[in-house]
PDB file of N, CA and C in Angstrom:
ATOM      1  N   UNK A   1     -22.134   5.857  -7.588  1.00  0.00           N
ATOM      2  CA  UNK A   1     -21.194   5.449  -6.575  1.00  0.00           C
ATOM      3  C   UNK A   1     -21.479   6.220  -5.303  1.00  0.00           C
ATOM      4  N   UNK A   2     -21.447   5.197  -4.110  1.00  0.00           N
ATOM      5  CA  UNK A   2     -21.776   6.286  -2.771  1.00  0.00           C
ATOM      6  C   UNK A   2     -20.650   5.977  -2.127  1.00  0.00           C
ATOM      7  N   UNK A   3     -19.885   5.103  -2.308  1.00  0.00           N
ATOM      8  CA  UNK A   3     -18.683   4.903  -0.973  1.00  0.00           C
ATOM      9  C   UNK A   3     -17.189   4.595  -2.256  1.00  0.00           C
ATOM     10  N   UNK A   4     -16.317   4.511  -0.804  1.00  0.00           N
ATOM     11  CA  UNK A   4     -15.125   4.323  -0.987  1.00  0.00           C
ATOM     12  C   UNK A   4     -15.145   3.077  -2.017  1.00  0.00           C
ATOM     13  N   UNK A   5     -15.763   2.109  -0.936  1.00  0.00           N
ATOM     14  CA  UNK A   5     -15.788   0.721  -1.184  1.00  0.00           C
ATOM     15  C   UNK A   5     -16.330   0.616  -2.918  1.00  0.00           C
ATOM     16  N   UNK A   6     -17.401   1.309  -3.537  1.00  0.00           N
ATOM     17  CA  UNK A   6     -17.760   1.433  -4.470  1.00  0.00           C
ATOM     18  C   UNK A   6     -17.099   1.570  -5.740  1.00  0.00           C
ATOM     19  N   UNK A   7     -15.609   2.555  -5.357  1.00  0.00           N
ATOM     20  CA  UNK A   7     -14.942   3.196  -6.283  1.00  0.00           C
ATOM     21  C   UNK A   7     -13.669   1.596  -5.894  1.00  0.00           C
ATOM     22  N   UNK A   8     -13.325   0.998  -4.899  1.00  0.00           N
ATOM     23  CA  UNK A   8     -12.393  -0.052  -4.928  1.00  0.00           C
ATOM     24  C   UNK A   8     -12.452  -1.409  -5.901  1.00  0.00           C
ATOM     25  N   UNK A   9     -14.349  -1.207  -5.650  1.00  0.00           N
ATOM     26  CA  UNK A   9     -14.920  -2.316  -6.135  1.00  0.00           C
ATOM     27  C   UNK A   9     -14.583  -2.300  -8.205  1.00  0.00           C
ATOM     28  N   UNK A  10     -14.918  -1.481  -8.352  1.00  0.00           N
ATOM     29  CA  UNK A  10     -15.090  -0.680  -9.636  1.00  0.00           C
ATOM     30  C   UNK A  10     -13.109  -0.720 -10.358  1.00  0.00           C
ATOM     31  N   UNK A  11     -12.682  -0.580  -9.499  1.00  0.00           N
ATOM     32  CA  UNK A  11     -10.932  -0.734 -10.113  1.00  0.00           C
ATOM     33  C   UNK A  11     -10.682  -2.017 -10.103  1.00  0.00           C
ATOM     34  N   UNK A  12     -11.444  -2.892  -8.837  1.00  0.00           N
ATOM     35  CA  UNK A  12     -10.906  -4.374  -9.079  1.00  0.00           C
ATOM     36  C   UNK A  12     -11.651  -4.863 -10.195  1.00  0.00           C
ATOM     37  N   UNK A  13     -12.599  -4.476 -11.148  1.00  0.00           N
ATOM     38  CA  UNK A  13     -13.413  -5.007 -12.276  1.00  0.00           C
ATOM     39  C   UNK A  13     -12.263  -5.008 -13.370  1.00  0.00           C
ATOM     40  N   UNK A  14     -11.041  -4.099 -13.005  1.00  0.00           N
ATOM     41  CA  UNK A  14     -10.785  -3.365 -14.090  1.00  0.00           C
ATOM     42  C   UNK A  14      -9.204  -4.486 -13.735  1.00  0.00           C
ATOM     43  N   UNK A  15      -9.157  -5.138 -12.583  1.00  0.00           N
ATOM     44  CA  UNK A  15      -7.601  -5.455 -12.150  1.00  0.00           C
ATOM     45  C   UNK A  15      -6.879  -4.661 -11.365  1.00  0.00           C
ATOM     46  N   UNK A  16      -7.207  -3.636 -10.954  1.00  0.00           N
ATOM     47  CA  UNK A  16      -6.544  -2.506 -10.106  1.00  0.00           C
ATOM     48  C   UNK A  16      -6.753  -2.663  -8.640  1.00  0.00           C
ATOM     49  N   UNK A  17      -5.755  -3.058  -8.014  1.00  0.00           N
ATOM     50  CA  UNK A  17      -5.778  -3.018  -6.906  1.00  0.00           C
ATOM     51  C   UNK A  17      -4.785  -1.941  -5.813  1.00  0.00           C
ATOM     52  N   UNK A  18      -5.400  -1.234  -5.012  1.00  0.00           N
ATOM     53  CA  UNK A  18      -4.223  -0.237  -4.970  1.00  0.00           C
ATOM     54  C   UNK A  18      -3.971  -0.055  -2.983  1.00  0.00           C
ATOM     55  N   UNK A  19      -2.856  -0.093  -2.743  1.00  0.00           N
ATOM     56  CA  UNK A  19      -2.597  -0.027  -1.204  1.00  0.00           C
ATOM     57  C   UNK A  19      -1.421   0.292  -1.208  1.00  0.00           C
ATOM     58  N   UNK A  20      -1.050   1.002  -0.721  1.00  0.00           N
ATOM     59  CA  UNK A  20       0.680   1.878  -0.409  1.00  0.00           C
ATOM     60  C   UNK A  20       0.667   1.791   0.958  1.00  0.00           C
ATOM     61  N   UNK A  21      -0.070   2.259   1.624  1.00  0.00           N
ATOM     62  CA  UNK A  21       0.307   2.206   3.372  1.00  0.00           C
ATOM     63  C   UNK A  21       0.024   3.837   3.233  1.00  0.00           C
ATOM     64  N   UNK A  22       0.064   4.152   2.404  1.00  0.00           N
ATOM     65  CA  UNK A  22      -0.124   6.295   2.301  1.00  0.00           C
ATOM     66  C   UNK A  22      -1.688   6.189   1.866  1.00  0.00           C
ATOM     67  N   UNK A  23      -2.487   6.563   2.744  1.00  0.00           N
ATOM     68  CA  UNK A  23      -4.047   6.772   2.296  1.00  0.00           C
ATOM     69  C   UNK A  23      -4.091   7.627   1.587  1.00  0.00           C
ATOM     70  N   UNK A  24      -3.372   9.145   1.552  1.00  0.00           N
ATOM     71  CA  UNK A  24      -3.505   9.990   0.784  1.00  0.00           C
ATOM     72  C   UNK A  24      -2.995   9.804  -0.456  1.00  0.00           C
ATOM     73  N   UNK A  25      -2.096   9.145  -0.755  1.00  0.00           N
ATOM     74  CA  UNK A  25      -1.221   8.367  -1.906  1.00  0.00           C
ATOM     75  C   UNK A  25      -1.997   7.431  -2.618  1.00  0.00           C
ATOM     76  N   UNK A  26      -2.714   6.714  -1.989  1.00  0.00           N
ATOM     77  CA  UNK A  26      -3.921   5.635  -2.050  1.00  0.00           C
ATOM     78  C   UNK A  26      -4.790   6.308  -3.144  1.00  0.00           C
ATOM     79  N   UNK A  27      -5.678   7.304  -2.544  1.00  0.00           N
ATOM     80  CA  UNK A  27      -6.484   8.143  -3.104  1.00  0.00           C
ATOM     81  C   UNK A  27      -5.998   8.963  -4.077  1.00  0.00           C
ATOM     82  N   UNK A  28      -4.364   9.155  -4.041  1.00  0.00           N
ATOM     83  CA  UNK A  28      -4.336  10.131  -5.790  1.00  0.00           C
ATOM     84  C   UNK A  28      -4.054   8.833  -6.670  1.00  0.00           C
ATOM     85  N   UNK A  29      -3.867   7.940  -6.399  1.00  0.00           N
ATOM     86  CA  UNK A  29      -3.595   7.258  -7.133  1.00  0.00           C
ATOM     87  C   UNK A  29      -4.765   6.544  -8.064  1.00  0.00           C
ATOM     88  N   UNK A  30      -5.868   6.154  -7.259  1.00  0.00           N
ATOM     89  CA  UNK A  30      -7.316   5.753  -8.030  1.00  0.00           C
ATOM     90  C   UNK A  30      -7.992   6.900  -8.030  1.00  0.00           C
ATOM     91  N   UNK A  31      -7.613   8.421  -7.931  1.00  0.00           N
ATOM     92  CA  UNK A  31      -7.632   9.315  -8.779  1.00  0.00           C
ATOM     93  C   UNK A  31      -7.027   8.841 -10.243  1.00  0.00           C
ATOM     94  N   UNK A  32      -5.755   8.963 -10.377  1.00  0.00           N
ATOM     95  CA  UNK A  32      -5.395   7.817 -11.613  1.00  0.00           C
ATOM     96  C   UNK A  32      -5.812   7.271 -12.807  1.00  0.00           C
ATOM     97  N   UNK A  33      -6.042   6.291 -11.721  1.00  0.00           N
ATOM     98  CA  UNK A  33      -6.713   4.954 -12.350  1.00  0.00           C
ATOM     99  C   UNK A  33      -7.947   5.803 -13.146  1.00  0.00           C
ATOM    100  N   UNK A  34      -8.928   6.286 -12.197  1.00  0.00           N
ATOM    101  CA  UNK A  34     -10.192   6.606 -12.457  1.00  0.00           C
ATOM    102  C   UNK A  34     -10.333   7.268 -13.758  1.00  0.00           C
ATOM    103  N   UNK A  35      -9.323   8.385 -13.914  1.00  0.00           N
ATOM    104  CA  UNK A  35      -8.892   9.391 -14.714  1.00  0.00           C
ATOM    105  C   UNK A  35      -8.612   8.379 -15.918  1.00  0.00           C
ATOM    106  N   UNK A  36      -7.787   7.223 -16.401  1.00  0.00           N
ATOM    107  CA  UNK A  36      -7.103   6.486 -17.350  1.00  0.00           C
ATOM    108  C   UNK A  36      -8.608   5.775 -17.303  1.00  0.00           C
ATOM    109  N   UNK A  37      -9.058   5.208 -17.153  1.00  0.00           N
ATOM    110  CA  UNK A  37     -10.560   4.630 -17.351  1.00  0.00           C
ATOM    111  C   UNK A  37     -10.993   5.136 -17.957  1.00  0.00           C
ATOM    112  N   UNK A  38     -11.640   6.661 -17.690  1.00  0.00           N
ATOM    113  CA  UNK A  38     -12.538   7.331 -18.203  1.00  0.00           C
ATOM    114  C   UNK A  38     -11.697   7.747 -19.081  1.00  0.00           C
ATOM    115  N   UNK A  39     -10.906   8.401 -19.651  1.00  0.00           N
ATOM    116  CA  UNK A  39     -10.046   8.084 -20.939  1.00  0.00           C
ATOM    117  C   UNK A  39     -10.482   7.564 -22.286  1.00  0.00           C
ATOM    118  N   UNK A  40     -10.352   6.116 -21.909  1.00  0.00           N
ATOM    119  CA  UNK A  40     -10.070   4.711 -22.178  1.00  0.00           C
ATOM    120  C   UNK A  40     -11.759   4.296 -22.960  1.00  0.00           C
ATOM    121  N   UNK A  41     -12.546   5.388 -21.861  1.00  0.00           N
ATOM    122  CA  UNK A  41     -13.888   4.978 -22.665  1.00  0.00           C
ATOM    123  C   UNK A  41     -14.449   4.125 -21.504  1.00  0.00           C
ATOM    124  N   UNK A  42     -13.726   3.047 -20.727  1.00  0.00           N
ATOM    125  CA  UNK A  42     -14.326   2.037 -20.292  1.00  0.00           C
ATOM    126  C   UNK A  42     -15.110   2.265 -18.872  1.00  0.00           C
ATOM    127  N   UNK A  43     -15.251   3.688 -18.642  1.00  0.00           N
ATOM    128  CA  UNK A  43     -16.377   3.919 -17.727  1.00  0.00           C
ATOM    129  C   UNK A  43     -17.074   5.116 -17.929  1.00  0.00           C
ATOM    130  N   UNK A  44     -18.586   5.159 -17.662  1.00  0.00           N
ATOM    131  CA  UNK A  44     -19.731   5.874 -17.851  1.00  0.00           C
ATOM    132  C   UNK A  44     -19.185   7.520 -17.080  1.00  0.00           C
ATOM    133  N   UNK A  45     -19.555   8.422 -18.013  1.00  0.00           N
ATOM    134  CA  UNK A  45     -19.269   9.609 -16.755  1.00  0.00           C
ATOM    135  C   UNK A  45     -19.314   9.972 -15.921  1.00  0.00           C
ATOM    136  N   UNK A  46     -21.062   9.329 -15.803  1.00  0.00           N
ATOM    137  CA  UNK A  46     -21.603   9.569 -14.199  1.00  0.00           C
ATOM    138  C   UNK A  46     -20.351   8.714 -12.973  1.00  0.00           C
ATOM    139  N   UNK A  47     -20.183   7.664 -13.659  1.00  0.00           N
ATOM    140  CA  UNK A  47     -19.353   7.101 -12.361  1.00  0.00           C
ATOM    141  C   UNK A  47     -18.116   8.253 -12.347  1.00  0.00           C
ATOM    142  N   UNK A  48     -17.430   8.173 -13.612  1.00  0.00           N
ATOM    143  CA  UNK A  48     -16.281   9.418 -13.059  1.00  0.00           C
ATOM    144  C   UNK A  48     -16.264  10.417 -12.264  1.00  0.00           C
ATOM    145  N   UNK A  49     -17.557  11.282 -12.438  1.00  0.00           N
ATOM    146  CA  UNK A  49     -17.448  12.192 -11.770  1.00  0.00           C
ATOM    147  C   UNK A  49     -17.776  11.940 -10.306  1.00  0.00           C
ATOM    148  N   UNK A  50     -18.806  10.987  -9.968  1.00  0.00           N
ATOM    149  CA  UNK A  50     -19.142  10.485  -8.878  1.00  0.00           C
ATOM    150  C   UNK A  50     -17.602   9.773  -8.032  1.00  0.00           C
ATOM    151  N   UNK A  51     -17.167   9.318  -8.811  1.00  0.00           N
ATOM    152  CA  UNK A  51     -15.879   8.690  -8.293  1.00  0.00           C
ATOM    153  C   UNK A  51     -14.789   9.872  -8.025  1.00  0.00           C
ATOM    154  N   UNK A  52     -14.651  10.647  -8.690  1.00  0.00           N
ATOM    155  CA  UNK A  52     -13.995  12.001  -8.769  1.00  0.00           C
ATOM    156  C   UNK A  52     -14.141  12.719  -7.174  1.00  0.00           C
ATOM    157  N   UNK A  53     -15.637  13.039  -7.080  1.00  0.00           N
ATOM    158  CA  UNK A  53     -16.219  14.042  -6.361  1.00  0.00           C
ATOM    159  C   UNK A  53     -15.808  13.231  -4.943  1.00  0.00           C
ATOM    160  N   UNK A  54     -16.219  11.878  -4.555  1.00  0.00           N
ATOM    161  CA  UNK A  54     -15.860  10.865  -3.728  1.00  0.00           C
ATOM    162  C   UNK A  54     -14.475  11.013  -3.006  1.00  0.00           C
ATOM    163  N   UNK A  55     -14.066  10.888  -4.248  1.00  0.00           N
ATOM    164  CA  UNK A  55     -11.843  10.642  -3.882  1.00  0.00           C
ATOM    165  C   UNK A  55     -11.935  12.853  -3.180  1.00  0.00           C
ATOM    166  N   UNK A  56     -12.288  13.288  -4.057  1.00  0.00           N
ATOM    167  CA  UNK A  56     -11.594  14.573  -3.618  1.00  0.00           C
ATOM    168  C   UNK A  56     -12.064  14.605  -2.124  1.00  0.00           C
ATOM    169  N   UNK A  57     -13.453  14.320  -1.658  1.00  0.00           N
ATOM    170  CA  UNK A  57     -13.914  14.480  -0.602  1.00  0.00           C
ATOM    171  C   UNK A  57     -13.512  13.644   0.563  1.00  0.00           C
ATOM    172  N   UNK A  58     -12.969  12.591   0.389  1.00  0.00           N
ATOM    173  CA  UNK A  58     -12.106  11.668   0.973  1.00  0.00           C
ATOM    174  C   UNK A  58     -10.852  12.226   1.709  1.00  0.00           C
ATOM    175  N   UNK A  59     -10.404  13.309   0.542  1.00  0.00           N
ATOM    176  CA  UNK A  59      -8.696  13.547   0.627  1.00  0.00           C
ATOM    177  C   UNK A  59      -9.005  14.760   1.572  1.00  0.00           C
ATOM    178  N   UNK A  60     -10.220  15.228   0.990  1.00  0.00           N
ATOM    179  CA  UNK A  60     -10.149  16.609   2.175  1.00  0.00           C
ATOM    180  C   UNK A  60     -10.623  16.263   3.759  1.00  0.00           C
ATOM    181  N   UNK A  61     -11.093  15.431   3.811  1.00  0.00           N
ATOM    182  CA  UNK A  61     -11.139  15.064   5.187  1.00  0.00           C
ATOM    183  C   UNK A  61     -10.111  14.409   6.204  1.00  0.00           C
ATOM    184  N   UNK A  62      -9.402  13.384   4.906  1.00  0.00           N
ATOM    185  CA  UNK A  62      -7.850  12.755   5.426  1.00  0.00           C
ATOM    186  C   UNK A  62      -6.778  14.089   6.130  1.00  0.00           C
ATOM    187  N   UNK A  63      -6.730  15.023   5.260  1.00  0.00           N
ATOM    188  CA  UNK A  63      -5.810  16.428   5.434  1.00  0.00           C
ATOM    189  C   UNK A  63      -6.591  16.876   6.426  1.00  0.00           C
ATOM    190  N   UNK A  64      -7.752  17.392   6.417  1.00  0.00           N
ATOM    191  CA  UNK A  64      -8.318  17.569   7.734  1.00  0.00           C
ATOM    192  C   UNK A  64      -7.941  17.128   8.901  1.00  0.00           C
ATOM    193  N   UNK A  65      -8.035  15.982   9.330  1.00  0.00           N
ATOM    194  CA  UNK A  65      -7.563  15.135  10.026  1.00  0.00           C
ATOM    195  C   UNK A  65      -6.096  15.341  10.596  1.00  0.00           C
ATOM    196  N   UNK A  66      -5.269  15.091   9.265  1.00  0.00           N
ATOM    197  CA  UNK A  66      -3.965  15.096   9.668  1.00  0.00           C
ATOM    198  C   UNK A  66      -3.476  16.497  10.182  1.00  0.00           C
ATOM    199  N   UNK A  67      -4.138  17.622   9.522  1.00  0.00           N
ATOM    200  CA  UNK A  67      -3.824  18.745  10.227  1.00  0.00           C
ATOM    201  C   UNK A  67      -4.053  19.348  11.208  1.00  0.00           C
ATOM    202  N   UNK A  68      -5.513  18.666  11.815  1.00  0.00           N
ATOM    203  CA  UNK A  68      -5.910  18.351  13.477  1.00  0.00           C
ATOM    204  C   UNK A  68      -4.892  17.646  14.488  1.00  0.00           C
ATOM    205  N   UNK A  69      -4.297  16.758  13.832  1.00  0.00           N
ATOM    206  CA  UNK A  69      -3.284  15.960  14.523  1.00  0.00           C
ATOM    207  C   UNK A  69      -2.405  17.070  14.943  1.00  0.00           C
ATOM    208  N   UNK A  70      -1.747  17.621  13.687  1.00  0.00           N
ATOM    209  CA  UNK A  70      -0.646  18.181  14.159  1.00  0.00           C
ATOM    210  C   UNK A  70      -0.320  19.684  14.744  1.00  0.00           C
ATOM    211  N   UNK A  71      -1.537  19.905  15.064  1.00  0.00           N
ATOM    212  CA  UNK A  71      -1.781  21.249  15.877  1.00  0.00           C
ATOM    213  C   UNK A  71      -1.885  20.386  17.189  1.00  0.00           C
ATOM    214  N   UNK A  72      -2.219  19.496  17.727  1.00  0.00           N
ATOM    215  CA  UNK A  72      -2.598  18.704  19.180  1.00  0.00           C
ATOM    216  C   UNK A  72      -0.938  18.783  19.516  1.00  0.00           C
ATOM    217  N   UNK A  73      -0.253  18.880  18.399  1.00  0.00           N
ATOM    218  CA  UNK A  73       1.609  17.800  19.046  1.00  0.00           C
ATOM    219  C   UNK A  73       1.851  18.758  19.765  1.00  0.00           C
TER     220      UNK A  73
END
């Protein structure tokens, strides 16, 4: 897995579709998913962890972000 899109693609195989309007909410959530998959058996490790490593790196840039914001106010 190299993108976001990769790990979206990969939950809709599964029926999971996920959108809150909270990106960061977004992302713990197919944290989740990802987590109950790999569980479940029904995905390879490599994707987990790849999907894993993805979402965390996602979230730290989102917080990044948002905490740039709110030093500017």
């Amino acid at each position: 897995m190299k993108s976001m899109y990769d790990i979206r693609q990969l939950l809709k195989k599964f029926g999971t579709y996920i959108y809150t309007g909270n990106k960061i909410g977004d992302l713990e959530l197919m944290e989740m998913e990802i987590e109950e998959l790999q569980n479940y058996g029904f995905i390879q490790k490599e994707d987990y962890i790849s999907a894993k490593l993805l979402l965390r790196k996602e979230m730290a840039i989102i917080r990044d972000q948002q905490a740039r914001e709110g030093e500017s106010k």
